[in-house]
PDB file of N, CA and C in Angstrom:
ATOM      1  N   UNK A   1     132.947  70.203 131.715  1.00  0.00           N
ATOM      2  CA  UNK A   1     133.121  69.932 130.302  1.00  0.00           C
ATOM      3  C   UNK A   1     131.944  70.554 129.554  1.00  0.00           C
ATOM      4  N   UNK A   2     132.449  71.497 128.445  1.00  0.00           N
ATOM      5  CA  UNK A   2     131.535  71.968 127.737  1.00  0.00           C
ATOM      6  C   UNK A   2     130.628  70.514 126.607  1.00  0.00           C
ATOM      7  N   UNK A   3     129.771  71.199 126.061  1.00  0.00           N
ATOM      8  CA  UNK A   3     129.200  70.314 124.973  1.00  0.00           C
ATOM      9  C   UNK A   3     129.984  70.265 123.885  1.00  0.00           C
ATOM     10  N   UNK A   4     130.764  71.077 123.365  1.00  0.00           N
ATOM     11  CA  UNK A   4     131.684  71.258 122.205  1.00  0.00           C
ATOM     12  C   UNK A   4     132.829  70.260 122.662  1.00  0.00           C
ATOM     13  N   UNK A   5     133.264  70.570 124.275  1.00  0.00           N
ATOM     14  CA  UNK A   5     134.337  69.472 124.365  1.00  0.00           C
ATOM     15  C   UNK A   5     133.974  68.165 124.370  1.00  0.00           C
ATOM     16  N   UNK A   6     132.683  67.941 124.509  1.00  0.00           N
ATOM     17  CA  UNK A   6     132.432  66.515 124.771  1.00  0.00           C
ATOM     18  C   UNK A   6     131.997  65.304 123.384  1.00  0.00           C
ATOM     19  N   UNK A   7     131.826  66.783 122.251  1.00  0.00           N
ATOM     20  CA  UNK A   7     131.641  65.971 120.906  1.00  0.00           C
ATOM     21  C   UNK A   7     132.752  66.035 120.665  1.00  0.00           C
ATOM     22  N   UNK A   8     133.880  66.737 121.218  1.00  0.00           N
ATOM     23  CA  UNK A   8     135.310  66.388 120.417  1.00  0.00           C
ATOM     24  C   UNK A   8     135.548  64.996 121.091  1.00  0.00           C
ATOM     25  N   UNK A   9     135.800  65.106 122.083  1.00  0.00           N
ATOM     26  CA  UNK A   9     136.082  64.091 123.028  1.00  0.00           C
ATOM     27  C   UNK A   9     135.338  62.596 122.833  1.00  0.00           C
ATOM     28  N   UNK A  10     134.333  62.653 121.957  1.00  0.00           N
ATOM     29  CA  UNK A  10     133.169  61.659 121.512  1.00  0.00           C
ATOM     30  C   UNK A  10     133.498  60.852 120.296  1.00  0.00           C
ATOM     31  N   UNK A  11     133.930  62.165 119.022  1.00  0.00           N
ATOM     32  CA  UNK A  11     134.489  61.999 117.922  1.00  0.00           C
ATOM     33  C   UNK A  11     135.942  61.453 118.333  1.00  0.00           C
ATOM     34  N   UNK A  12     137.050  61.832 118.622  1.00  0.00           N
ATOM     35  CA  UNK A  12     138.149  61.086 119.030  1.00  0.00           C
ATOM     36  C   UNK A  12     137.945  59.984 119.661  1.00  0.00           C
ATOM     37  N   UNK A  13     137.058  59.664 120.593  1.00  0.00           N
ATOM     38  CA  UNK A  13     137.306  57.887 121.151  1.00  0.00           C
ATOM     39  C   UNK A  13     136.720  57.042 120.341  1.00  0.00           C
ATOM     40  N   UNK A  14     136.006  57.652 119.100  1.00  0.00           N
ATOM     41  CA  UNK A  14     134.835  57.099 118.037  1.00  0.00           C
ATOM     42  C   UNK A  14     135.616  56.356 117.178  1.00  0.00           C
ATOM     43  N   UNK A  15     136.195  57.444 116.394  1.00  0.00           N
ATOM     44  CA  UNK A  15     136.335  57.657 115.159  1.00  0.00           C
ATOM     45  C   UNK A  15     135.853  58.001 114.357  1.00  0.00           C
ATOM     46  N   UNK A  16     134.787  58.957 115.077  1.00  0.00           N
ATOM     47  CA  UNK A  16     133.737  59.648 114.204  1.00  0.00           C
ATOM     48  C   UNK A  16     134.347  61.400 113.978  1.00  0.00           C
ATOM     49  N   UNK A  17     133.902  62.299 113.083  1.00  0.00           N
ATOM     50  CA  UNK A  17     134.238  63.221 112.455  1.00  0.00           C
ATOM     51  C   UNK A  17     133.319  63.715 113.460  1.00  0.00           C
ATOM     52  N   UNK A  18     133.552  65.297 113.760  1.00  0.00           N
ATOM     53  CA  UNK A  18     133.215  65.837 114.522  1.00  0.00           C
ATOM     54  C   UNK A  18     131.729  66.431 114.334  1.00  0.00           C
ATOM     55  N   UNK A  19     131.582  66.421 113.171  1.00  0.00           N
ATOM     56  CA  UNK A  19     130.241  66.678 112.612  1.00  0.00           C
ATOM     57  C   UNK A  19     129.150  65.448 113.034  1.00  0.00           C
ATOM     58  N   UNK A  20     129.777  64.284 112.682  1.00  0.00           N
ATOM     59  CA  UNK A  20     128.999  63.091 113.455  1.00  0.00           C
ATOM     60  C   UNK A  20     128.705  63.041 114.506  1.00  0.00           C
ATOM     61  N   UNK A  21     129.776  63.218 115.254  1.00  0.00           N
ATOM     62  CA  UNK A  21     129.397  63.224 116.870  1.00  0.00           C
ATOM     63  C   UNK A  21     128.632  64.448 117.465  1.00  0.00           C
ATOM     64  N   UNK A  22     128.565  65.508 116.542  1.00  0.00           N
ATOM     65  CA  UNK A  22     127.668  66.356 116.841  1.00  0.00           C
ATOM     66  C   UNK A  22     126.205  65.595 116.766  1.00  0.00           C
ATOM     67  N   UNK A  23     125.948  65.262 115.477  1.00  0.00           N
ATOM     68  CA  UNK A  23     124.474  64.954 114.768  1.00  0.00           C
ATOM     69  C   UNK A  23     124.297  63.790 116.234  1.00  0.00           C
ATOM     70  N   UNK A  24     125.358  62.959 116.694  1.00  0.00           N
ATOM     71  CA  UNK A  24     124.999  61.999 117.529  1.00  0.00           C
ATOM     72  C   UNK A  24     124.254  62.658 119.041  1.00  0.00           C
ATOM     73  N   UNK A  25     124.753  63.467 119.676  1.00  0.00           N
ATOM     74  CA  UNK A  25     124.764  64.248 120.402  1.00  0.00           C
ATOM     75  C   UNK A  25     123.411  65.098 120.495  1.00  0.00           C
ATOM     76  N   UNK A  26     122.862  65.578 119.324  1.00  0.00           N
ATOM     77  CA  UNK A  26     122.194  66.408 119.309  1.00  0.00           C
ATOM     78  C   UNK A  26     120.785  65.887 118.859  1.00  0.00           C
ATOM     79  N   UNK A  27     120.905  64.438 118.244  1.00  0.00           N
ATOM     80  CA  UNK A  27     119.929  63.382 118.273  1.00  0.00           C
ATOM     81  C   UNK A  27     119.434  62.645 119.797  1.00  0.00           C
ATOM     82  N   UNK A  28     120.587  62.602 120.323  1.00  0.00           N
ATOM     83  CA  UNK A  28     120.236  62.126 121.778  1.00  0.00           C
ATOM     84  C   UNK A  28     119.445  63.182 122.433  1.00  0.00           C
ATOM     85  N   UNK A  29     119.903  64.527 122.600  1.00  0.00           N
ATOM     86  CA  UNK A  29     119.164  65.364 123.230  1.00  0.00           C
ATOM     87  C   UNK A  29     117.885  65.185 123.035  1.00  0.00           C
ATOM     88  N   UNK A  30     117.588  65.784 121.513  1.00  0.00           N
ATOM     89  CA  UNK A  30     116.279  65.866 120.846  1.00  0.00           C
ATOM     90  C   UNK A  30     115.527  64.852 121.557  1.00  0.00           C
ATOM     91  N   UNK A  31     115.812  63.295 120.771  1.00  0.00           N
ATOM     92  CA  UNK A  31     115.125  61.776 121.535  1.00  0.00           C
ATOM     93  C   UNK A  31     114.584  61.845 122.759  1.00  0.00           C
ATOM     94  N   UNK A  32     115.330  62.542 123.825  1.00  0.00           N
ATOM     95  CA  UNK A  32     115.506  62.751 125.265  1.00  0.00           C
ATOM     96  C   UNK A  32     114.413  63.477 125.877  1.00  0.00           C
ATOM     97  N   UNK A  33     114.474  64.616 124.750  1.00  0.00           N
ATOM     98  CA  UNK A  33     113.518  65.619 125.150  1.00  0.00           C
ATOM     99  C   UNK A  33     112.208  65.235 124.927  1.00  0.00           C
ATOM    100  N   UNK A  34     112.212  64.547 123.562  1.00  0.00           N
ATOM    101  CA  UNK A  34     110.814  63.348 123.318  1.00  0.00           C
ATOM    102  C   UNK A  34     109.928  62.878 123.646  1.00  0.00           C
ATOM    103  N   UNK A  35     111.011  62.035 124.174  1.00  0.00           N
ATOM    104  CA  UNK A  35     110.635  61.049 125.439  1.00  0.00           C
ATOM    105  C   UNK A  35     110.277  61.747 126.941  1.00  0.00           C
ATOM    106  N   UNK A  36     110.799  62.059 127.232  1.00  0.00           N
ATOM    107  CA  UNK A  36     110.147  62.942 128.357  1.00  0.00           C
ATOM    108  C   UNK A  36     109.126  63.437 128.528  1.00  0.00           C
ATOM    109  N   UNK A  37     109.006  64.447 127.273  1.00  0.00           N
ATOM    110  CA  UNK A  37     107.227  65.608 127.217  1.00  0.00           C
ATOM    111  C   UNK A  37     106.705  64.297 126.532  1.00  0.00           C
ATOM    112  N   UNK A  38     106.423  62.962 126.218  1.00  0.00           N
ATOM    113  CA  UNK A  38     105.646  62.397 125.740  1.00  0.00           C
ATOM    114  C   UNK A  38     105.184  61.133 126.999  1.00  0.00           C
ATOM    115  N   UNK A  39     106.756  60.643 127.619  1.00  0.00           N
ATOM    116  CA  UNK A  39     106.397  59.693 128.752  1.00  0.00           C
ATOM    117  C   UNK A  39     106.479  60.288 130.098  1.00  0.00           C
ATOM    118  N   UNK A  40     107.146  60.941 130.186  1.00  0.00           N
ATOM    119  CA  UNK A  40     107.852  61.763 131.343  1.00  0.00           C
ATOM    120  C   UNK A  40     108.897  60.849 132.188  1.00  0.00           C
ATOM    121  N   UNK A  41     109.412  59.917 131.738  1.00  0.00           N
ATOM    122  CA  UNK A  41     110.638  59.269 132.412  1.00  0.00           C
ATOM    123  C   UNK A  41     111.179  58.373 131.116  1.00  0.00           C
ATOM    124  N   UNK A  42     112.778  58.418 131.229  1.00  0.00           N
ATOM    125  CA  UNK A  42     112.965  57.404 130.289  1.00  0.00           C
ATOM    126  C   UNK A  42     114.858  56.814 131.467  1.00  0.00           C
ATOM    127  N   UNK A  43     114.862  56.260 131.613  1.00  0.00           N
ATOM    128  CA  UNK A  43     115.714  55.033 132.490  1.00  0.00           C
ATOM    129  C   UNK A  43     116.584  54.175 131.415  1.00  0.00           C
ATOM    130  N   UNK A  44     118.181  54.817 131.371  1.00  0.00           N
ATOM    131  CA  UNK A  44     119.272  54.591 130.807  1.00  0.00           C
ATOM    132  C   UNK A  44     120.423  53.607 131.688  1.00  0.00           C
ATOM    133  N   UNK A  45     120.087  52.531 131.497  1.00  0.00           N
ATOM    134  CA  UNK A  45     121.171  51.708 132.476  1.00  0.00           C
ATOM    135  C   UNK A  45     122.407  51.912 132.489  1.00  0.00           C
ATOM    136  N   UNK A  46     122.861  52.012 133.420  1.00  0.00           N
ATOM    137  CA  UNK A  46     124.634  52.334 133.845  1.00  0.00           C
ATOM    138  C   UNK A  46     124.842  54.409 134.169  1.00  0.00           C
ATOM    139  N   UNK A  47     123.640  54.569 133.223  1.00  0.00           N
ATOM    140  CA  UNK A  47     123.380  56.441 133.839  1.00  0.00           C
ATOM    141  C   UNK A  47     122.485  56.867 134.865  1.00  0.00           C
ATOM    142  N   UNK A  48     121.220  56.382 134.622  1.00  0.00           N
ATOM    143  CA  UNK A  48     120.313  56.555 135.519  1.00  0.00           C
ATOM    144  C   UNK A  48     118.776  57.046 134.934  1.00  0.00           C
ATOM    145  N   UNK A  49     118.209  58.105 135.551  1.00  0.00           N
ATOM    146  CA  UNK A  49     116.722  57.875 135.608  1.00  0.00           C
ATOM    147  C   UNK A  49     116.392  59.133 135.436  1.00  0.00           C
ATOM    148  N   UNK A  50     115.807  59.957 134.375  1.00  0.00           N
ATOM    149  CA  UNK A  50     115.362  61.222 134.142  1.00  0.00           C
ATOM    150  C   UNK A  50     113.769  61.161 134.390  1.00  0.00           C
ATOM    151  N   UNK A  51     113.247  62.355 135.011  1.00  0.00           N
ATOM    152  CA  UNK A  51     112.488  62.079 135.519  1.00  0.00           C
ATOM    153  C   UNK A  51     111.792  63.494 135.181  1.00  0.00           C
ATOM    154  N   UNK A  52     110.218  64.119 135.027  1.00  0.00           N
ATOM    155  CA  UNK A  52     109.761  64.838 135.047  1.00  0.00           C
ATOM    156  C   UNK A  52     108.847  65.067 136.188  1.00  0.00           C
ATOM    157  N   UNK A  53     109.077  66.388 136.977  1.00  0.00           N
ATOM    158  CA  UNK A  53     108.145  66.340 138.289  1.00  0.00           C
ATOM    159  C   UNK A  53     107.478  67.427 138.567  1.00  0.00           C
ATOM    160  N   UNK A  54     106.555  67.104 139.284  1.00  0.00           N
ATOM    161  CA  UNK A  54     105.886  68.682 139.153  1.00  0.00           C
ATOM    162  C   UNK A  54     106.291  69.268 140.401  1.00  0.00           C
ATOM    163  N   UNK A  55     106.453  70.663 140.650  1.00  0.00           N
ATOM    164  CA  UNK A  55     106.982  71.413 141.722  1.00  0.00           C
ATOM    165  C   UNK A  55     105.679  72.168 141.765  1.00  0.00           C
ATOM    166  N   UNK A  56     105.120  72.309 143.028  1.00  0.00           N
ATOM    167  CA  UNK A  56     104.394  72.950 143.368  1.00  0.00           C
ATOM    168  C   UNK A  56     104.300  74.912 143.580  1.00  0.00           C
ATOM    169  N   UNK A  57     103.391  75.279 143.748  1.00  0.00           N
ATOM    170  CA  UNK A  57     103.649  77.071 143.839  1.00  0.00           C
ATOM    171  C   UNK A  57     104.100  77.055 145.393  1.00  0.00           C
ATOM    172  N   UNK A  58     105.251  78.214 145.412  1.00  0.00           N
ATOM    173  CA  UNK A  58     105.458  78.360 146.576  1.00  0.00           C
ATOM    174  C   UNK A  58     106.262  79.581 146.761  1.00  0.00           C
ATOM    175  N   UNK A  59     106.472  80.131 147.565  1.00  0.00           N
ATOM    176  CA  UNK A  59     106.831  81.570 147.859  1.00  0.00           C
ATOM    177  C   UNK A  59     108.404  81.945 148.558  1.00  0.00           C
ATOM    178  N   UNK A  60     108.953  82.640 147.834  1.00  0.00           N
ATOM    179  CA  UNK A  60     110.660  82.527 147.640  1.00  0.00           C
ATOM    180  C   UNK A  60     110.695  84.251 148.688  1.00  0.00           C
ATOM    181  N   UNK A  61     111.938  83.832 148.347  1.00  0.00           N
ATOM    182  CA  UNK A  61     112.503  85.595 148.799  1.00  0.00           C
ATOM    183  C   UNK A  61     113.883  85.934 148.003  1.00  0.00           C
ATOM    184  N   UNK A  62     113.518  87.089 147.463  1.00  0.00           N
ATOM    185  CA  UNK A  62     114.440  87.680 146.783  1.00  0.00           C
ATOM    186  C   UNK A  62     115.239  88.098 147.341  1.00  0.00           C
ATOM    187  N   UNK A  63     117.005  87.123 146.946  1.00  0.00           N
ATOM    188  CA  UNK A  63     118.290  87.592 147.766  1.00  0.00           C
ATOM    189  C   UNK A  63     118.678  89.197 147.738  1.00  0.00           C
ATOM    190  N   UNK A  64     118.178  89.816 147.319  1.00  0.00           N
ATOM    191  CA  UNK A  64     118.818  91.137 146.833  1.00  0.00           C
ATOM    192  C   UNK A  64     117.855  92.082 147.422  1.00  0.00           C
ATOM    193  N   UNK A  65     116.450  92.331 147.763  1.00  0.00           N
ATOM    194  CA  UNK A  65     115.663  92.807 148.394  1.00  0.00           C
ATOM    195  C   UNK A  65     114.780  92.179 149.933  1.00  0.00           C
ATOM    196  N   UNK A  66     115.011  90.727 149.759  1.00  0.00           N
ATOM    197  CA  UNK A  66     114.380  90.404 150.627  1.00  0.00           C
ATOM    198  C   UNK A  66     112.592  90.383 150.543  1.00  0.00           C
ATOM    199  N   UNK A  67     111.915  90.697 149.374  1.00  0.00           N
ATOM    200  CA  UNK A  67     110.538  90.491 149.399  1.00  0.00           C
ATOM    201  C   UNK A  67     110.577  89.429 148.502  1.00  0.00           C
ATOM    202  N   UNK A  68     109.056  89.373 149.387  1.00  0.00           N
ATOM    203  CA  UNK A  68     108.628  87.735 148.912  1.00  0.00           C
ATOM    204  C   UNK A  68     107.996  87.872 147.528  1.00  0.00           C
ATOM    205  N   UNK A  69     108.574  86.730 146.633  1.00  0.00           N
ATOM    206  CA  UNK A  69     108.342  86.286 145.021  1.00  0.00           C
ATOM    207  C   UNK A  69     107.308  85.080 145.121  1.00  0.00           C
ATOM    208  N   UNK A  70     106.334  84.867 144.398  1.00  0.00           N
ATOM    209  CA  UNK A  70     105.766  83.830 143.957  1.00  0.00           C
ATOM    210  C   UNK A  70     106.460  82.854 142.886  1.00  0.00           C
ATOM    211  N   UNK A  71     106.702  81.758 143.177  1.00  0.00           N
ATOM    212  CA  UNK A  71     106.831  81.264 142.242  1.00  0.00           C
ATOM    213  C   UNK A  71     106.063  80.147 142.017  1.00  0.00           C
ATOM    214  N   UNK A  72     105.484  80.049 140.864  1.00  0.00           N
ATOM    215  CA  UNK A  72     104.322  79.398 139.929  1.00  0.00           C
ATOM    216  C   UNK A  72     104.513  78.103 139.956  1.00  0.00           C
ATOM    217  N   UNK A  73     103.793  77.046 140.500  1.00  0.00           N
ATOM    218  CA  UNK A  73     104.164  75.396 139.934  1.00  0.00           C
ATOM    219  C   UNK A  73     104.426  75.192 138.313  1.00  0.00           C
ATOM    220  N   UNK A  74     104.916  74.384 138.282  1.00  0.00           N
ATOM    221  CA  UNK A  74     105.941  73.891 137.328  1.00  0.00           C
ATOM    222  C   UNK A  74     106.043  72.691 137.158  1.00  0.00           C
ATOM    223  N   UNK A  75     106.897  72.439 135.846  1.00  0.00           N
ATOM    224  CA  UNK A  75     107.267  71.202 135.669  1.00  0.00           C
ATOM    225  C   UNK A  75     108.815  71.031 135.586  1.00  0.00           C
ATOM    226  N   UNK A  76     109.551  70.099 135.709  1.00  0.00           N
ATOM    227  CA  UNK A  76     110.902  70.008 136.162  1.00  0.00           C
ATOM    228  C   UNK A  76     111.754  69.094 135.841  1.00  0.00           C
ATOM    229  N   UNK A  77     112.719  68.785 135.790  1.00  0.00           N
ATOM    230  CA  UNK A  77     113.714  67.281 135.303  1.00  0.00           C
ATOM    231  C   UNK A  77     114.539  67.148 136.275  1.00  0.00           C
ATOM    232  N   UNK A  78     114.034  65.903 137.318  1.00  0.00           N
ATOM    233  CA  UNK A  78     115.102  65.566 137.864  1.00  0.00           C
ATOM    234  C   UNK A  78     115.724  64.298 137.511  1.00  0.00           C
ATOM    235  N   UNK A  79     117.027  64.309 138.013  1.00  0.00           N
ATOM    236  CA  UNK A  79     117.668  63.112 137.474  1.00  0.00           C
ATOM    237  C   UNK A  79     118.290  62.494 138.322  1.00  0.00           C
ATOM    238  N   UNK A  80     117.740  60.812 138.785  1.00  0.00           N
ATOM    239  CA  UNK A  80     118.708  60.094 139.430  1.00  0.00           C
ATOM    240  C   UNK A  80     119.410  59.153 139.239  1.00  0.00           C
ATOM    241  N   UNK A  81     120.952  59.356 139.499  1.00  0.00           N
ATOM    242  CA  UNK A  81     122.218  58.496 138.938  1.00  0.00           C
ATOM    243  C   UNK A  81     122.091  56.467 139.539  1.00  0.00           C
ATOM    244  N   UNK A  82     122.612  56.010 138.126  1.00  0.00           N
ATOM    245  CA  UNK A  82     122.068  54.688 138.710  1.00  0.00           C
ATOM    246  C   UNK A  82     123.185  54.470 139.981  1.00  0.00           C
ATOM    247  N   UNK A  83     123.307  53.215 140.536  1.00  0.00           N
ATOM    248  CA  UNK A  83     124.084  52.664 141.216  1.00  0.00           C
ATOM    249  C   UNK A  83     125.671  52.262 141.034  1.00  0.00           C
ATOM    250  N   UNK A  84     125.916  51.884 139.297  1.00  0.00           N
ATOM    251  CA  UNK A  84     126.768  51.891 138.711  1.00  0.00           C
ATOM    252  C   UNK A  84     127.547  53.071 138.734  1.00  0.00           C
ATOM    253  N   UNK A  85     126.965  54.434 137.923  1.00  0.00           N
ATOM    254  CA  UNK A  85     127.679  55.452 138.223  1.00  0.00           C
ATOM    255  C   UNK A  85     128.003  56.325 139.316  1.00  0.00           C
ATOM    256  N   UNK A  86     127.220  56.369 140.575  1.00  0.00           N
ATOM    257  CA  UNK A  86     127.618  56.535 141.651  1.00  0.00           C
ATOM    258  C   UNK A  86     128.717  55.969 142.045  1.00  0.00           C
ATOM    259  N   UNK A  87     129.131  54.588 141.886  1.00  0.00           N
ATOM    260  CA  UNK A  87     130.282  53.654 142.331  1.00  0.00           C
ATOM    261  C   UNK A  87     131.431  53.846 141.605  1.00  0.00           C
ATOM    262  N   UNK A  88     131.113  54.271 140.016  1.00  0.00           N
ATOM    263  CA  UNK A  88     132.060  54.782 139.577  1.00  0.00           C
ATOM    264  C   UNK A  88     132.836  55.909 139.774  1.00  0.00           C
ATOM    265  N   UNK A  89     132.017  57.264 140.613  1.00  0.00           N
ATOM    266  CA  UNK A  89     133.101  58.350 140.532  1.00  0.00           C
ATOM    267  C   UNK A  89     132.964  58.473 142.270  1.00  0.00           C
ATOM    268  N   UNK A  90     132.689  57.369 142.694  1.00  0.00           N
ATOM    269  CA  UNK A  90     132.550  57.520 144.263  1.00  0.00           C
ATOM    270  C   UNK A  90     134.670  57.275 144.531  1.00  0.00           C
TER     271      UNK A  90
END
């Protein structure tokens, strides 16, 4: 599901105008993103647990040549699904 389908799909179970469910949508992101670079985790019950992590430097290989790439530590978003939604699409 695209993002466009999912504010339609948002706005129809709403009753919100599609413009709303955009602004809704795109407020959550923003918030999300917020919260994260400011706490680095924010924990949504019934979704789960976004998480910021650091990945260390470590040395890849390029599928297409086969030489070795550096790649630089980092920072990252992982996300783990609560218990609820696991059970739900289990």
């Amino acid at each position: 599901m695209t993002k466009t389908e999912f504010v339609e799909k948002l706005a129809k179970e709403n009753g919100l105008t599609k413009t709303m469910a955009k602004e809704v949508v795109e407020t959550f992101l923003a918030l999300t993103t917020k919260i994260l670079k400011k706490d680095g985790r924010i924990a949504l019950a019934g979704l789960g647990v976004f998480e910021v992590v650091k990945r260390a430097k470590r040395t890849a290989r390029n599928p297409r040549t086969g030489e070795p790439v550096v790649i630089k530590a980092h920072k990252a978003v992982k996300f783990k699904p609560s218990k609820a939604l696991k059970d739900a699409i289990a």
